[in-house]
Structures are given as structure tokens and as C-alpha cells.
N, C-alpha and C. Protein backbone atom coordinates (compact mmCIF):
# COMPACT_ATOMS: atom_id res chain seq x y z
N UNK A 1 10.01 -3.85 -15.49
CA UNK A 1 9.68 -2.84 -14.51
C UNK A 1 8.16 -2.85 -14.30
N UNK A 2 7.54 -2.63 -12.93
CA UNK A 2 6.28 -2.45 -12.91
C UNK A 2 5.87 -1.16 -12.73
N UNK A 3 4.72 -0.82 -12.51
CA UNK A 3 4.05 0.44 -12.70
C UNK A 3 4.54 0.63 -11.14
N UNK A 4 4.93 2.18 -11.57
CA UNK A 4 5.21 3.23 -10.28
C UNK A 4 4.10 3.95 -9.24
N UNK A 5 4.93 3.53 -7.89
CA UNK A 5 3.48 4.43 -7.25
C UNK A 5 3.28 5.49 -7.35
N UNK A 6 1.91 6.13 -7.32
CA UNK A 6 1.98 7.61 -7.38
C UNK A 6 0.95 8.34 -6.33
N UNK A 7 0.95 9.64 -6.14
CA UNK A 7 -0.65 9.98 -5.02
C UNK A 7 -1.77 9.27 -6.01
N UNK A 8 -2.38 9.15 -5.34
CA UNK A 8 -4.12 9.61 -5.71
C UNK A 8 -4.86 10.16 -6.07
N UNK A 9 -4.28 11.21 -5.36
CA UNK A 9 -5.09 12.56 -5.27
C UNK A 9 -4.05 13.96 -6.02
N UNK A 10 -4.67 14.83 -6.51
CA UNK A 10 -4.27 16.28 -6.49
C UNK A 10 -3.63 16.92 -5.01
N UNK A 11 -3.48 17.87 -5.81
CA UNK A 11 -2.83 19.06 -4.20
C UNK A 11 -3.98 19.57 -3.84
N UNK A 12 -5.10 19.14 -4.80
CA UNK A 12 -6.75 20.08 -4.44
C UNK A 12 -7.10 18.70 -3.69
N UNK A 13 -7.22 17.79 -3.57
CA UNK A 13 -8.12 16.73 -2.97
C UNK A 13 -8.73 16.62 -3.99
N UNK A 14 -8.12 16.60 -5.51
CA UNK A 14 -9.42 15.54 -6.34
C UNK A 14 -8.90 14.58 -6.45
N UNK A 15 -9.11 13.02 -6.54
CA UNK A 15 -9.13 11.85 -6.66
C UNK A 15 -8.88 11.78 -8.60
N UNK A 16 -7.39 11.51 -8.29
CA UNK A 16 -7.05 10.77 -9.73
C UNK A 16 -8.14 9.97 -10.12
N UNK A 17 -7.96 9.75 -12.23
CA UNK A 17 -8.82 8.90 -12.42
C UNK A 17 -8.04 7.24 -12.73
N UNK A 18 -7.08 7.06 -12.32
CA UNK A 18 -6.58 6.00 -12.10
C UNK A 18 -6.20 5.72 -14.54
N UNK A 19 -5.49 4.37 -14.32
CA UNK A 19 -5.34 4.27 -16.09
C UNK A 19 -5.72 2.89 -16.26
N UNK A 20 -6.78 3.20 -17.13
CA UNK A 20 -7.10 1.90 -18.37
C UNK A 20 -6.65 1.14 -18.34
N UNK A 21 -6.64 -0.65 -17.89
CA UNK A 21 -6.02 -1.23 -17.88
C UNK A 21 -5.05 -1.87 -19.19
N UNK A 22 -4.88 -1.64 -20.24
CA UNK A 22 -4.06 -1.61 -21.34
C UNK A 22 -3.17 -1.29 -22.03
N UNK A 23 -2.38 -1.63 -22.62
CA UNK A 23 -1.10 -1.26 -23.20
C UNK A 23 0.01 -1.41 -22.10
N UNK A 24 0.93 -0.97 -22.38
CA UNK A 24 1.94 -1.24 -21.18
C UNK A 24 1.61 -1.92 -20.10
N UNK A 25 2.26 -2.74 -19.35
CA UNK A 25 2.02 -2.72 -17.53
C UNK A 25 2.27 -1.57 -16.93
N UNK A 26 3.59 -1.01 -17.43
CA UNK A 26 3.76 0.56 -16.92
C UNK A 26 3.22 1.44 -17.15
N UNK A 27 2.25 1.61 -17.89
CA UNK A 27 1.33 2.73 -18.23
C UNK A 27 2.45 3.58 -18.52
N UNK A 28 3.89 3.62 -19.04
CA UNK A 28 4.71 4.58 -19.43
C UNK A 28 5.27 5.34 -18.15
N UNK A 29 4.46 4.65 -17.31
CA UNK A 29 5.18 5.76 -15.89
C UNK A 29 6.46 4.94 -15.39
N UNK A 30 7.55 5.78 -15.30
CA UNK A 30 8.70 5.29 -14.77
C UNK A 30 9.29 6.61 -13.77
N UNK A 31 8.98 7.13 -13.80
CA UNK A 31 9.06 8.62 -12.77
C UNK A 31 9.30 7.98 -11.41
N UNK A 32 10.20 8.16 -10.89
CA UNK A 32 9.80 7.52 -9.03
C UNK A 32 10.30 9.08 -8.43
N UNK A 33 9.68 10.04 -9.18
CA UNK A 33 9.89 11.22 -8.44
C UNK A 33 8.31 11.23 -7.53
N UNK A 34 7.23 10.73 -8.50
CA UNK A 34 5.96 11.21 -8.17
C UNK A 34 5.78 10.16 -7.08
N UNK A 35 6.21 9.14 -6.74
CA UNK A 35 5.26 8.71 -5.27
C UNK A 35 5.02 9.25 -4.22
N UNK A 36 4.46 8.47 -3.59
CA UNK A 36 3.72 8.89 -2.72
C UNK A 36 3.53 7.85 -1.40
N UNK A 37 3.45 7.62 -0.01
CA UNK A 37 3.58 6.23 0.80
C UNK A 37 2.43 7.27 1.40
N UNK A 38 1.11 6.23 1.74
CA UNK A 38 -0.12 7.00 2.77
C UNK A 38 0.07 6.04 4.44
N UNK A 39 0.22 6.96 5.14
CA UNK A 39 0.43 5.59 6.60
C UNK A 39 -0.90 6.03 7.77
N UNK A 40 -0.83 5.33 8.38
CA UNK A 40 -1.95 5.20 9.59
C UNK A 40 -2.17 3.92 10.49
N UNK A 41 -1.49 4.47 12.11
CA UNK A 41 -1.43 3.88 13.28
C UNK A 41 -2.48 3.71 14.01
N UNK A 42 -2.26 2.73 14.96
CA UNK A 42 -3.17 2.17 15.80
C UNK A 42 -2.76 1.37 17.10
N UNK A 43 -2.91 2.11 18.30
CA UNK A 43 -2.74 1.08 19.48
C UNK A 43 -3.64 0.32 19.46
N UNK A 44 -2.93 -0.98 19.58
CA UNK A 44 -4.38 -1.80 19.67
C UNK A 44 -4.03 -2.64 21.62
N UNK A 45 -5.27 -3.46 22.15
CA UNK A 45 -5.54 -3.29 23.17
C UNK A 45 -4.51 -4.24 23.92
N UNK A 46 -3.43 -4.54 23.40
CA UNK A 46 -2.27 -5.16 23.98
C UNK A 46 -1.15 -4.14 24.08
N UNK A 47 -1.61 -2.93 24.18
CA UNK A 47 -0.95 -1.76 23.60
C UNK A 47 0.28 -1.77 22.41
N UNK A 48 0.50 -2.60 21.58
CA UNK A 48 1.26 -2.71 20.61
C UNK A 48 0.93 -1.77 19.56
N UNK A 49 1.65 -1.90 18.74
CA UNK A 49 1.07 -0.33 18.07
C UNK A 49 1.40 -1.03 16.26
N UNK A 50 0.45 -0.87 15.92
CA UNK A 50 0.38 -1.02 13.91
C UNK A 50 0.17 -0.15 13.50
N UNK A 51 1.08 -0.06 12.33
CA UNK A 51 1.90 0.95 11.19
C UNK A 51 1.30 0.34 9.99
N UNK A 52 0.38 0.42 9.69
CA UNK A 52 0.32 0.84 8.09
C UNK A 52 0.64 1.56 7.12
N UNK A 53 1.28 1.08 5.95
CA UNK A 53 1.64 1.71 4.66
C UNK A 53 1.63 1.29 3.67
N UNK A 54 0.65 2.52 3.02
CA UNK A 54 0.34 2.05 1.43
C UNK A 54 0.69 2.15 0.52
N UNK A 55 1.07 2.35 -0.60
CA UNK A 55 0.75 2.72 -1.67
C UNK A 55 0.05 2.70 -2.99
N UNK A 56 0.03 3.49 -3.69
CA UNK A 56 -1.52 3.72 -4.83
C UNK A 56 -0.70 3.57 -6.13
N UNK A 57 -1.20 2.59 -7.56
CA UNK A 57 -0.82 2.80 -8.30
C UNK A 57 -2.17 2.79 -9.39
N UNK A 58 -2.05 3.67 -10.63
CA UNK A 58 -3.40 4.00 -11.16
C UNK A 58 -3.89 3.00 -11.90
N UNK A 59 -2.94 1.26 -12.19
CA UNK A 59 -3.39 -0.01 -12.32
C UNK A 59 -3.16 -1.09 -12.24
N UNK A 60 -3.82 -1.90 -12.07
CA UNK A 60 -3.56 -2.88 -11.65
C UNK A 60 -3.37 -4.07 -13.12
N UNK A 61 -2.27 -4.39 -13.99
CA UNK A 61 -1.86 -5.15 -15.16
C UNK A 61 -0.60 -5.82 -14.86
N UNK A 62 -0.74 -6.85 -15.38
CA UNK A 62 0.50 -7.63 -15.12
C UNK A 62 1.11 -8.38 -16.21
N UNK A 63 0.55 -7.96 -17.11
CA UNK A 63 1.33 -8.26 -18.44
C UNK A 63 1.06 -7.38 -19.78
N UNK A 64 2.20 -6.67 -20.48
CA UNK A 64 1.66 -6.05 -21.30
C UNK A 64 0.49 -6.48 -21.93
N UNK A 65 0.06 -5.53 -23.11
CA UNK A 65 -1.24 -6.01 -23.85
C UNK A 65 -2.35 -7.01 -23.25
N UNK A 66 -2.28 -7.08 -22.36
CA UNK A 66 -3.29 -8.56 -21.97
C UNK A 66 -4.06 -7.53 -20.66
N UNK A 67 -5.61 -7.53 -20.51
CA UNK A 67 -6.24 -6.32 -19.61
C UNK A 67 -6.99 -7.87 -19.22
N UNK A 68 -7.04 -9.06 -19.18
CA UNK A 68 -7.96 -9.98 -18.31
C UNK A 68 -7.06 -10.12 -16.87
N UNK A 69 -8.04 -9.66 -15.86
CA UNK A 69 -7.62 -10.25 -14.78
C UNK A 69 -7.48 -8.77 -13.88
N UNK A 70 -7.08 -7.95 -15.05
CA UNK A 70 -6.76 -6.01 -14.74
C UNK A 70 -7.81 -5.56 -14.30
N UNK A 71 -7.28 -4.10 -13.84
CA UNK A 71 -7.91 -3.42 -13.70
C UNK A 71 -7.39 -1.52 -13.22
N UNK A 72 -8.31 -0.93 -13.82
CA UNK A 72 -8.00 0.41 -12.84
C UNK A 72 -7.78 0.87 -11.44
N UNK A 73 -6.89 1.36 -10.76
CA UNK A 73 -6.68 1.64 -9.51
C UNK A 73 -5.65 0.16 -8.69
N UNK A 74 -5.42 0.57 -7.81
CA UNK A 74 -4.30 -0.61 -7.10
C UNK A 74 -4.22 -0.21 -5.88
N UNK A 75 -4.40 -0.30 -4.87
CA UNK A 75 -3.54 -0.22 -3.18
C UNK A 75 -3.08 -1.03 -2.89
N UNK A 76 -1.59 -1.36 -2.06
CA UNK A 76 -1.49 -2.48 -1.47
C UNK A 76 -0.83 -2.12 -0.29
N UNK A 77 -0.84 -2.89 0.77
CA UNK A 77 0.21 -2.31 2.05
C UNK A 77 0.95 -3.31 3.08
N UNK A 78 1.62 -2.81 3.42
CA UNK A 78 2.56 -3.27 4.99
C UNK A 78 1.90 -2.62 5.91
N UNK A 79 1.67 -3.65 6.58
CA UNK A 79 1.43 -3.45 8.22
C UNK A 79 2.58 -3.65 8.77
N UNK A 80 3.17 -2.76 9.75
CA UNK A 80 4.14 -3.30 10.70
C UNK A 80 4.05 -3.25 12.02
N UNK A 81 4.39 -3.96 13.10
CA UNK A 81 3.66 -4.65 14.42
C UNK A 81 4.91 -3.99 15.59
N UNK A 82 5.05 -3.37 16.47
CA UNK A 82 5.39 -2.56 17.01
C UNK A 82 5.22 -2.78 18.59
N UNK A 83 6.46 -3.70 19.17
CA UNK A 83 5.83 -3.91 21.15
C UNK A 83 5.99 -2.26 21.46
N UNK A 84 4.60 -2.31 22.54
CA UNK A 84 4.21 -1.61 23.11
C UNK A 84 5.44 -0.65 23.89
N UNK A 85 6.43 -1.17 24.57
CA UNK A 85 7.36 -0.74 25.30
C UNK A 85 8.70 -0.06 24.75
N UNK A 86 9.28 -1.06 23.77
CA UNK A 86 10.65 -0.36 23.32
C UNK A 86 10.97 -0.12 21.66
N UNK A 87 9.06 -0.58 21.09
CA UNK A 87 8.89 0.09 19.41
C UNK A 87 10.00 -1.15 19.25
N UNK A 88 10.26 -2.25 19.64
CA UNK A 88 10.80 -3.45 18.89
C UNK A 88 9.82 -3.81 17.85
N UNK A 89 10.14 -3.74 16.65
CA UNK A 89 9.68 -4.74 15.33
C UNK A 89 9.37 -6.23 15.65
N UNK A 90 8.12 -6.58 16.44
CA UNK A 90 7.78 -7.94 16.18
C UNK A 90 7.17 -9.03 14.89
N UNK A 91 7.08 -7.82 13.77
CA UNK A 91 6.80 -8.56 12.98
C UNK A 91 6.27 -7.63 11.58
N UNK A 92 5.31 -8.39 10.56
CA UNK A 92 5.18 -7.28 9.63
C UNK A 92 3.72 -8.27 8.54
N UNK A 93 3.07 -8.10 7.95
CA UNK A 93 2.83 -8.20 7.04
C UNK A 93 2.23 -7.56 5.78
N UNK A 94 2.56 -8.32 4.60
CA UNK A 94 2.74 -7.80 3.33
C UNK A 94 1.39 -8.13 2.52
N UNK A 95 0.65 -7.34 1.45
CA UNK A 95 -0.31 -7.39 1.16
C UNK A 95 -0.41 -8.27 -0.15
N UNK A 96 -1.78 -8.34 -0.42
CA UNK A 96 -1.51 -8.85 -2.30
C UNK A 96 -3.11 -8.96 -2.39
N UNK A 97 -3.73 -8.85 -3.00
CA UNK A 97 -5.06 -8.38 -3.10
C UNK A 97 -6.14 -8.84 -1.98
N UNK A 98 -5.93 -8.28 -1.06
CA UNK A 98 -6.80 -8.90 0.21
C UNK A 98 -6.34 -9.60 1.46
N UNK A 99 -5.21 -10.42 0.76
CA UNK A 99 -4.64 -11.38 1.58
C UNK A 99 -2.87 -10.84 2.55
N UNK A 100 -2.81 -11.50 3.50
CA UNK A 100 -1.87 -10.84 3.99
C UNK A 100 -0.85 -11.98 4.05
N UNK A 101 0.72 -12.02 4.09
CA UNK A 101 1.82 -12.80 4.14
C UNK A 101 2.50 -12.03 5.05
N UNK A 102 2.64 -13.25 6.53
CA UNK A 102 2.64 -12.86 7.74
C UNK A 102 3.81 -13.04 7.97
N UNK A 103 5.01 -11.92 8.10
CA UNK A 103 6.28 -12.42 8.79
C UNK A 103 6.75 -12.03 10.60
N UNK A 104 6.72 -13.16 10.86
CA UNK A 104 7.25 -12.68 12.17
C UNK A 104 8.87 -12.34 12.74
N UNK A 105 9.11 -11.60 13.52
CA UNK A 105 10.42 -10.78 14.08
C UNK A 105 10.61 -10.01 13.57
N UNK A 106 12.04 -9.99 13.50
CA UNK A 106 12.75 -8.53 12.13
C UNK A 106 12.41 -8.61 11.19
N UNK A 107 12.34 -7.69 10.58
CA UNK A 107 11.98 -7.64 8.99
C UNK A 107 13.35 -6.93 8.48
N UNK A 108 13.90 -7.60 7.46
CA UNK A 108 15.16 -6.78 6.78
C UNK A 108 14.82 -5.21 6.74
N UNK A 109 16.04 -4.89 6.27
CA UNK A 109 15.98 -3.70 6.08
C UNK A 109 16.75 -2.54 7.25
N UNK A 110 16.98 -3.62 8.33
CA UNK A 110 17.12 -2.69 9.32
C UNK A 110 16.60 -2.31 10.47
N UNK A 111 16.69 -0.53 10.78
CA UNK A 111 15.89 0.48 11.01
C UNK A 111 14.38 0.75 10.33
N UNK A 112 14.88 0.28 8.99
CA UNK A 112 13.63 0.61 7.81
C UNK A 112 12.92 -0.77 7.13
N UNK A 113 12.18 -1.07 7.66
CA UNK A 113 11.59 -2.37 6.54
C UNK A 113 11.96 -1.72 4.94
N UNK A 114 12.30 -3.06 4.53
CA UNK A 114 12.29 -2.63 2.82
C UNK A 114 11.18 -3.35 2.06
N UNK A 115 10.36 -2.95 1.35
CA UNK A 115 9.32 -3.82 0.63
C UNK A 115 9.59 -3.29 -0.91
N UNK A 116 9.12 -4.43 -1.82
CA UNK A 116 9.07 -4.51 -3.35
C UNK A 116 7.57 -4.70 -3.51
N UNK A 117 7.10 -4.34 -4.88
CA UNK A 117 6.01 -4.24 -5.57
C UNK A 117 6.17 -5.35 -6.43
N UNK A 118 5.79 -6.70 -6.71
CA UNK A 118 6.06 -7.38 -7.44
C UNK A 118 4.85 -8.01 -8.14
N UNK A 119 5.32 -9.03 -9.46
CA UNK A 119 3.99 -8.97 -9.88
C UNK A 119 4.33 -10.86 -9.36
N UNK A 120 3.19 -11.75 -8.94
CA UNK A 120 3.10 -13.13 -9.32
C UNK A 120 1.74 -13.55 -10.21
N UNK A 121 2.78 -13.86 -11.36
CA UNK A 121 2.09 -14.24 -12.66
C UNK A 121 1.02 -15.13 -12.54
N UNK A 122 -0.24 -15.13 -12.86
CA UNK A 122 -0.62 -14.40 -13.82
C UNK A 122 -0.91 -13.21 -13.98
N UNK A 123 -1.69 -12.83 -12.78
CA UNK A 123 -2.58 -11.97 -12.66
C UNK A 123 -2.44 -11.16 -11.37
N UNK A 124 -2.00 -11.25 -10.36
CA UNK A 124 -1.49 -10.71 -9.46
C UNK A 124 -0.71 -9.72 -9.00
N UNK A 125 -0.52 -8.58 -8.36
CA UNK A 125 0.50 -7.30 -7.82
C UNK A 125 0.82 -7.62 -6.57
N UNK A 126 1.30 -7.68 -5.75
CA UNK A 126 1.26 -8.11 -4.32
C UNK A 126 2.58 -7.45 -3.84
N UNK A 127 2.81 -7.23 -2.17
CA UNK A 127 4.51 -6.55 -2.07
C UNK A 127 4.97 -8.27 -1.18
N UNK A 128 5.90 -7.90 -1.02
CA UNK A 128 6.77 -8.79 -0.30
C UNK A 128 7.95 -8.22 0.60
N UNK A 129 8.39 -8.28 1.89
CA UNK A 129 9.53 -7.28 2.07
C UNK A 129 11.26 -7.75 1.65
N UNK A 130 11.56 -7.05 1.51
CA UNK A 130 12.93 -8.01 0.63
C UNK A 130 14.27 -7.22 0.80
N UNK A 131 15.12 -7.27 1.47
CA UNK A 131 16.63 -7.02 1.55
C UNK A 131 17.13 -5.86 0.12
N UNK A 132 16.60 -5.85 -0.77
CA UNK A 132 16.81 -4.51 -1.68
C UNK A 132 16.46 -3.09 -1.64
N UNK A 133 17.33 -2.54 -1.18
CA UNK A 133 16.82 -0.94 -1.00
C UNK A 133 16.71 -0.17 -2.42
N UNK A 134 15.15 0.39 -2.15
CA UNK A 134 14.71 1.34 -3.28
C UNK A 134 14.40 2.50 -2.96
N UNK A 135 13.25 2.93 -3.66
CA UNK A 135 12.99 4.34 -3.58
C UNK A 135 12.51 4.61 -1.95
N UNK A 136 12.69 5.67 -1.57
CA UNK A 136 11.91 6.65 -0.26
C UNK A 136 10.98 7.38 -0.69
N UNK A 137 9.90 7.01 -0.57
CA UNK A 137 8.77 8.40 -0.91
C UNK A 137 8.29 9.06 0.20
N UNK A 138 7.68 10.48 -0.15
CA UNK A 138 7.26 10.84 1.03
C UNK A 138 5.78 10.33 1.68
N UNK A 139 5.75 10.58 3.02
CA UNK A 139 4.78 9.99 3.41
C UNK A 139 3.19 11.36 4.05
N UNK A 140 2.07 10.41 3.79
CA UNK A 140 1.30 11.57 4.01
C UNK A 140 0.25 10.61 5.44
N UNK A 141 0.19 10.95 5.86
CA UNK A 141 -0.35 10.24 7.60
C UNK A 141 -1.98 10.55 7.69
N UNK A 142 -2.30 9.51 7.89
CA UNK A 142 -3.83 9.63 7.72
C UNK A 142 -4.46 10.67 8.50
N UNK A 143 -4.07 10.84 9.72
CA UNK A 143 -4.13 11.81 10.84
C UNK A 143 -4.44 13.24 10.77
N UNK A 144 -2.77 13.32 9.77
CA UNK A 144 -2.49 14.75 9.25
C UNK A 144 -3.32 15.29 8.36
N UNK A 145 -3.68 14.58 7.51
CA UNK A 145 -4.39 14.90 5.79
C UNK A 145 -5.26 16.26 6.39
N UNK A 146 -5.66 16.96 5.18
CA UNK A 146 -6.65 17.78 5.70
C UNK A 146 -7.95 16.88 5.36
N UNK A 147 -8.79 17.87 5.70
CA UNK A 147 -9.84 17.27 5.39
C UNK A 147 -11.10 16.68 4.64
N UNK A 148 -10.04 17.64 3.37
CA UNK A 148 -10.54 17.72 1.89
C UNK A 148 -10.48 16.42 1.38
N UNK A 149 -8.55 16.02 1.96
CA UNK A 149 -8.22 14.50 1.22
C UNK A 149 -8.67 13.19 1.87
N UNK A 150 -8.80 13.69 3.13
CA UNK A 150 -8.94 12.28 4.11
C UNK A 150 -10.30 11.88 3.35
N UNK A 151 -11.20 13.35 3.26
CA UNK A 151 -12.97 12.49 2.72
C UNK A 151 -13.03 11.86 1.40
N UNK A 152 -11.49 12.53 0.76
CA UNK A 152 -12.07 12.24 -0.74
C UNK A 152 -11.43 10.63 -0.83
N UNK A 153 -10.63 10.35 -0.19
CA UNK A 153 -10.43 8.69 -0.04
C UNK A 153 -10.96 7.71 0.83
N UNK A 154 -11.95 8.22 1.74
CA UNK A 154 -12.66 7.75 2.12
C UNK A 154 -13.57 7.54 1.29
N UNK A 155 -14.40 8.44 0.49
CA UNK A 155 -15.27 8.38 0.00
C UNK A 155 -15.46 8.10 -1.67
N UNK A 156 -14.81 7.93 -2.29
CA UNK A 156 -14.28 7.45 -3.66
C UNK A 156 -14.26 5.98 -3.73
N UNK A 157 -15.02 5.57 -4.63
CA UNK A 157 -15.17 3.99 -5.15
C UNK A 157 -13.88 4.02 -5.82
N UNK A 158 -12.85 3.15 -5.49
CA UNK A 158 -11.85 2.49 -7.06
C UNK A 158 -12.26 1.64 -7.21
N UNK A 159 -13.30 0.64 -7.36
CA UNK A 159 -13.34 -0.07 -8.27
C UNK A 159 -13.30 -0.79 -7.65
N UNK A 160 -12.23 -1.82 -8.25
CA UNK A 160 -11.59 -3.42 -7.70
C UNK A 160 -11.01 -3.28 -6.60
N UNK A 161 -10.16 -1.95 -6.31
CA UNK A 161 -9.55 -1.67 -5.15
C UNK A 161 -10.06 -1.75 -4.15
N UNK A 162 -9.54 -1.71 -2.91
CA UNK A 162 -9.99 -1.28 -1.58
C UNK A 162 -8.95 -0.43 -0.69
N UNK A 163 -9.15 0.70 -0.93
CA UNK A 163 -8.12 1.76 -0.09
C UNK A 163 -8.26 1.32 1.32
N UNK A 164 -7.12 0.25 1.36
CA UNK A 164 -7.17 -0.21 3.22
C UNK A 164 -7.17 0.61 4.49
N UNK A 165 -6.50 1.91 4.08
CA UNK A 165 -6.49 2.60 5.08
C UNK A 165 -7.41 3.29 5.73
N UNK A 166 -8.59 3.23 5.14
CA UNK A 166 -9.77 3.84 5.32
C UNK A 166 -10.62 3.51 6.44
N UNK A 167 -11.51 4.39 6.96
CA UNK A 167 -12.18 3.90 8.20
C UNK A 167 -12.97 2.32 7.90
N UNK A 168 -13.17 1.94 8.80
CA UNK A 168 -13.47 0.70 8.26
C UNK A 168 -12.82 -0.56 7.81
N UNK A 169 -12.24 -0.45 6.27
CA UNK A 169 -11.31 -1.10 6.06
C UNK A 169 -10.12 -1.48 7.03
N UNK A 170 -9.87 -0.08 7.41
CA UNK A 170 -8.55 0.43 8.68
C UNK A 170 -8.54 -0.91 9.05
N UNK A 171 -9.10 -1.14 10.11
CA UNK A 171 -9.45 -1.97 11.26
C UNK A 171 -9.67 -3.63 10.56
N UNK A 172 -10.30 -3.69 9.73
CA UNK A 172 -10.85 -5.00 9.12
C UNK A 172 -9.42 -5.27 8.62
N UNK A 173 -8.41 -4.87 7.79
CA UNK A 173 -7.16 -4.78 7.62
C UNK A 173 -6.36 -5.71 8.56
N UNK A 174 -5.97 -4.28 9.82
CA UNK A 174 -5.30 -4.91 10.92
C UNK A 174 -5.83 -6.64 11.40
N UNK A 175 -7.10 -6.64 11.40
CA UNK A 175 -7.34 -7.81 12.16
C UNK A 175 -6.52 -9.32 11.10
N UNK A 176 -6.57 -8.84 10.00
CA UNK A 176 -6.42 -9.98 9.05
C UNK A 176 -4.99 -9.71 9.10
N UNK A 177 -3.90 -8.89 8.99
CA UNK A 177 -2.33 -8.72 9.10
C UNK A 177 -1.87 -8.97 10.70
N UNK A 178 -2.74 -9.39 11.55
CA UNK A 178 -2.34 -9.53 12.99
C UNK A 178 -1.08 -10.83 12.70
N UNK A 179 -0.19 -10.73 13.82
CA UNK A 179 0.63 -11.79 14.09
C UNK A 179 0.24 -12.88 14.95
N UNK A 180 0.25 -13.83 14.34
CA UNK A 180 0.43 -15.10 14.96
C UNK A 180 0.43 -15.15 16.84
């Protein structure tokens, strides 16, 4: 099992302190009550519309006992690609530390893309979207946030991480998950 997503943040807008990269991969968390999915859209100028979604886990380990390669904090996300006219699914891609794996058309799942959290050994977390239905978490929309949380993830270093959804990132993101 890998480590579970969870918020980030408090119900106050404080910014978790993410966990130590050591001991477990799971850091003991197996709860899939606590996740959490963060999303945030964008027409872009072909009027197509991208769906981002993240999620946060407090580390990034991929093998028990072993912290080389680890680290504190984790984001990773799906972009999904959206024609302008009838919200047809043209496509999707899947994250893994920076890099994006570009699928074009349907994406399983349906109605619902399905994505996994997986690890590729050695050192790596990355999602992939994959025909297995799992958990539903709820989702919190970049839009909506107040304004306590939107700044405090904007403005919070993780580390190794890079909270994609963020101004800035946002956009630098999309351009690199664009379709073909």
C-alpha cells in the first residue's frame, strides 16, 4: 500500500507539516477517510477547457526504511483536456515529479477518469490513469478556497514539492500536460 492522500492544510488554513521521510512508506496512514482532491480550470485560447487535479501526500518514500531519494511533502496531478463545445474528453495527462504522461482520447473510467498513485521503483511516486475504481474524495476548487487557504498554498515552500496548482505553476503546468 502507498501513503494516503490527505489535505494540506487545517480547517484554519495552517499548512500541515508534511512527515519525515522514514520508517514506513505509509507513514502508518491508511485512513482514506482523510483525503482530499484540490482542482482548478482554465479556458485556454482554443477555448478548450483544463481540469486539474491534485492531490497532497505528507511524503514522498518509496521504500520502507530507505529515506535516499525521499522526501517531505508530495503533489501530483491529472490534467484533463475538455473540447470547448460538448465537454468531450480529448485527452488527459498524468503526473510524476514534473513530468507529464500524455494520453490522448478517452480516458477509462467512463464519465469519471480513474487514476492510481503508484510508486516506479526506485525512487519515484507518479499517477497513471487505470481502469480500477477507488476512493472519491472530496474536492476543494481553487476558485472557491477562501482566502486564508488559497494564500497559504500559494505561499508555503514544500520543499521538493511543487504545489502545481498554484499561480504560476498553474499555467507552467498546463503548458507541459498540453495534448499533442
Amino acid at each position: 500500500m502507498l501513503f494516503q492522500t490527505l489535505s494540506s492544510l487545517t480547517l484554519a488554513s495552517t499548512v500541515l507539516g508534511g512527515l519525515e521521510p522514514s520508517g514506513s512508506k505509509t507513514g502508518g496512514c491508511e485512513d482514506t477517510t482523510k483525503g482530499q482532491t484540490y482542482a482548478r480550470a482554465s479556458t485556454q485560447a482554443d477555448g478548450n477547457v483544463a481540469i486539474m487535479y491534485s492531490w497532497y501526500m505528507p511524503k514522498d518514500q518509496t521504500i520502507d526504511e530507505v529515506s535516499t531519494g525521499s522526501h517531505r511533502h508530495d503533489f501530483e496531478n491529472v490534467v484533463i483536456w475538455l473540447s470547448s463545445d460538448m465537454a468531450t474528453v480529448l485527452g488527459g495527462a498524468a503526473s510524476g515529479h514534473g513530468d507529464y504522461k500524455i494520453t490522448s482520447g478517452a480516458l477509462s473510467g467512463g464519465d469519471s477518469a480513474t487514476v492510481e498513485y503508484f510508486s516506479s521503483f526506485p525512487t519515484n511516486h507518479e499517477l497513471q490513469f487505470t481502469e480500477t475504481v477507488g476512493n472519491t474524495y472530496p474536492v476543494s476548487d481553487w476558485d472557491a478556497m477562501p482566502d486564508a487557504a488559497r494564500s497559504a498554498l500559494q505561499d508555503t515552500d514544500f520543499g521538493d514539492a511543487i504545489t502545481p496548482f498554484k499561480d504560476g505553476d498553474f499555467e507552467e503546468n498546463l503548458e507541459e500536460a498540453a495534448l499533442d
